[in-house]
Protein backbone atom coordinates (compact mmCIF):
# COMPACT_ATOMS: atom_id res chain seq x y z
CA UNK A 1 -199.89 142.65 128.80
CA UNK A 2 -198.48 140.92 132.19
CA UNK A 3 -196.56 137.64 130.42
CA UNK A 4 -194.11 136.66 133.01
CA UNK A 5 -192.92 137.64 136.09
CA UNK A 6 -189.48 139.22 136.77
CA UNK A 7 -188.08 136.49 139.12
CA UNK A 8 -189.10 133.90 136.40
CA UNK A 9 -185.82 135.26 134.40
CA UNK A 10 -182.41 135.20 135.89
CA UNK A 11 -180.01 137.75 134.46
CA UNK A 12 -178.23 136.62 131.25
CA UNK A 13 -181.68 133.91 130.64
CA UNK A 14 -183.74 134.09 127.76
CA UNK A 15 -187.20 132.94 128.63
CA UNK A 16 -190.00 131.77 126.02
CA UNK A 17 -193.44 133.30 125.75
CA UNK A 18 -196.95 133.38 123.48
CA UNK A 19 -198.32 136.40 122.60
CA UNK A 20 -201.34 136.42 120.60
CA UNK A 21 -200.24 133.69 118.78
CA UNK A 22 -195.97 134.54 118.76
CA UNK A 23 -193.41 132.88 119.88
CA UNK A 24 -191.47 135.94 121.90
CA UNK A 25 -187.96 135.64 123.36
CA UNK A 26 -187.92 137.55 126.89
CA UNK A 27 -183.88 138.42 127.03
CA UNK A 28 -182.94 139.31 130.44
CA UNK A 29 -178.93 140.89 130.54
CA UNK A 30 -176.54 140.87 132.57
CA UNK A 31 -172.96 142.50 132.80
CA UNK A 32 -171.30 143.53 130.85
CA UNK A 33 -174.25 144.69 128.60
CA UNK A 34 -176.77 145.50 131.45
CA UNK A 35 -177.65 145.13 135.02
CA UNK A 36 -180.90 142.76 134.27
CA UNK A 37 -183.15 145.00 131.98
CA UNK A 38 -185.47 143.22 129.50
CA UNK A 39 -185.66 143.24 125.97
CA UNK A 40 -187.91 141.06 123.83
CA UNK A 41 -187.42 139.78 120.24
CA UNK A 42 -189.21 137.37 117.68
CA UNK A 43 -188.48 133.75 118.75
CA UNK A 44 -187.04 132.91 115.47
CA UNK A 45 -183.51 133.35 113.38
CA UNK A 46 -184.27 135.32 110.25
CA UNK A 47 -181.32 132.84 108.81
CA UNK A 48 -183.49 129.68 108.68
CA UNK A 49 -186.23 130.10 110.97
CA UNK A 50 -184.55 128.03 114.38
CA UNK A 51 -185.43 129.01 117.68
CA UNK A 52 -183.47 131.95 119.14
CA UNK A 53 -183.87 131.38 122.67
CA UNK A 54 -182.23 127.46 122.93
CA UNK A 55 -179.26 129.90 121.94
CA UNK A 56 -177.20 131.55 124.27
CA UNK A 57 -177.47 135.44 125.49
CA UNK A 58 -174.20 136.53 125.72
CA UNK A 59 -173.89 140.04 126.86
CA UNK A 60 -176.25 142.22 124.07
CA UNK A 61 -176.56 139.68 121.88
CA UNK A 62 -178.29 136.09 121.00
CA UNK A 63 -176.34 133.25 119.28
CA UNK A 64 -179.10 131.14 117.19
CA UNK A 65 -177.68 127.44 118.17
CA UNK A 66 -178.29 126.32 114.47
CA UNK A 67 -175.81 127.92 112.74
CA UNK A 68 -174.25 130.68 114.98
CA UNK A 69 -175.85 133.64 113.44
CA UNK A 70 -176.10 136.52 116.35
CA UNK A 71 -178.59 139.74 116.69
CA UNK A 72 -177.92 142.35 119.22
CA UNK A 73 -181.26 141.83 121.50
CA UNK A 74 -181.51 145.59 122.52
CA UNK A 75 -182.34 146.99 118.86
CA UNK A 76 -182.47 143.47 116.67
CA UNK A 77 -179.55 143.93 114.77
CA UNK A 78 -177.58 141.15 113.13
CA UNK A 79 -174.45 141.09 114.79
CA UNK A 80 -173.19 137.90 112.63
CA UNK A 81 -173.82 136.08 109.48
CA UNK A 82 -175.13 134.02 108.70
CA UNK A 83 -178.48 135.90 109.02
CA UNK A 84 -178.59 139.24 106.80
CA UNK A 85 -181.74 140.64 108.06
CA UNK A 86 -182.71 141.88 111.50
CA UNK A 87 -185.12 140.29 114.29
CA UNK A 88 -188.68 142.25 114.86
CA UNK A 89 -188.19 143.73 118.92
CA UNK A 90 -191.10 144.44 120.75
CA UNK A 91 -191.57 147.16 123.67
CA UNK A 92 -191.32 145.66 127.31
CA UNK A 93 -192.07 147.04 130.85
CA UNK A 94 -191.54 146.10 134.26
CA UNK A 95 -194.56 146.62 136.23
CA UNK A 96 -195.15 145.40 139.99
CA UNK A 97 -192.79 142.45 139.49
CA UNK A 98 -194.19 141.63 135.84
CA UNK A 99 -192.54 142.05 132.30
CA UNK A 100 -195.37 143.30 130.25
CA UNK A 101 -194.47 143.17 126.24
CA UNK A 102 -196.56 145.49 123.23
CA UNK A 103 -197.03 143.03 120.48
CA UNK A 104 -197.65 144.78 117.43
């Protein structure tokens, strides 16, 4: 599904989204972790729930702006505590000038 198109996300922006009812992160990168690919995560901190993307995408990774916990946007990892468990990523595609996400 079409949710937003590309020029809507400047690299090293996160933009927010609804997908059938979540709250989606759309994580554009830019140098030194990418040359403006997409990746798209669950718009929520696993630490306490806060909203990932009024954080700030540095390179690979998201800092939630609560308590500094980071996840590596490109596989969901936690990068740094305070959050323990990983952030859900969803499968994007650029098609004809839209980023198209697979919510599962």
């Amino acid at each position: 599904m079409g949710v937003l198109a590309v020029e809507d996300v400047g690299p090293g922006k996160v933009a927010v989204v609804e997908v059938d009812g979540k709250q989606l992160a759309v994580c554009r990168t830019a140098e030194p972790c990418g040359d403006g690919e997409f990746f798209v995560i669950a718009d929520v901190c696993t630490h306490d729930g806060g909203a990932l993307d009024q954080g700030e995408l540095i390179g690979c990774e998201i800092e939630c702006p609560r308590h500094g916990a980071r996840f590596d946007v490109t596989t969901g990892k936690v990068k740094r505590l305070p959050a323990v468990r990983p952030v859900k990523t969803y499968p994007v595609r650029v098609v004809d000038g839209r980023v198209e996400v697979e919510v599962t």
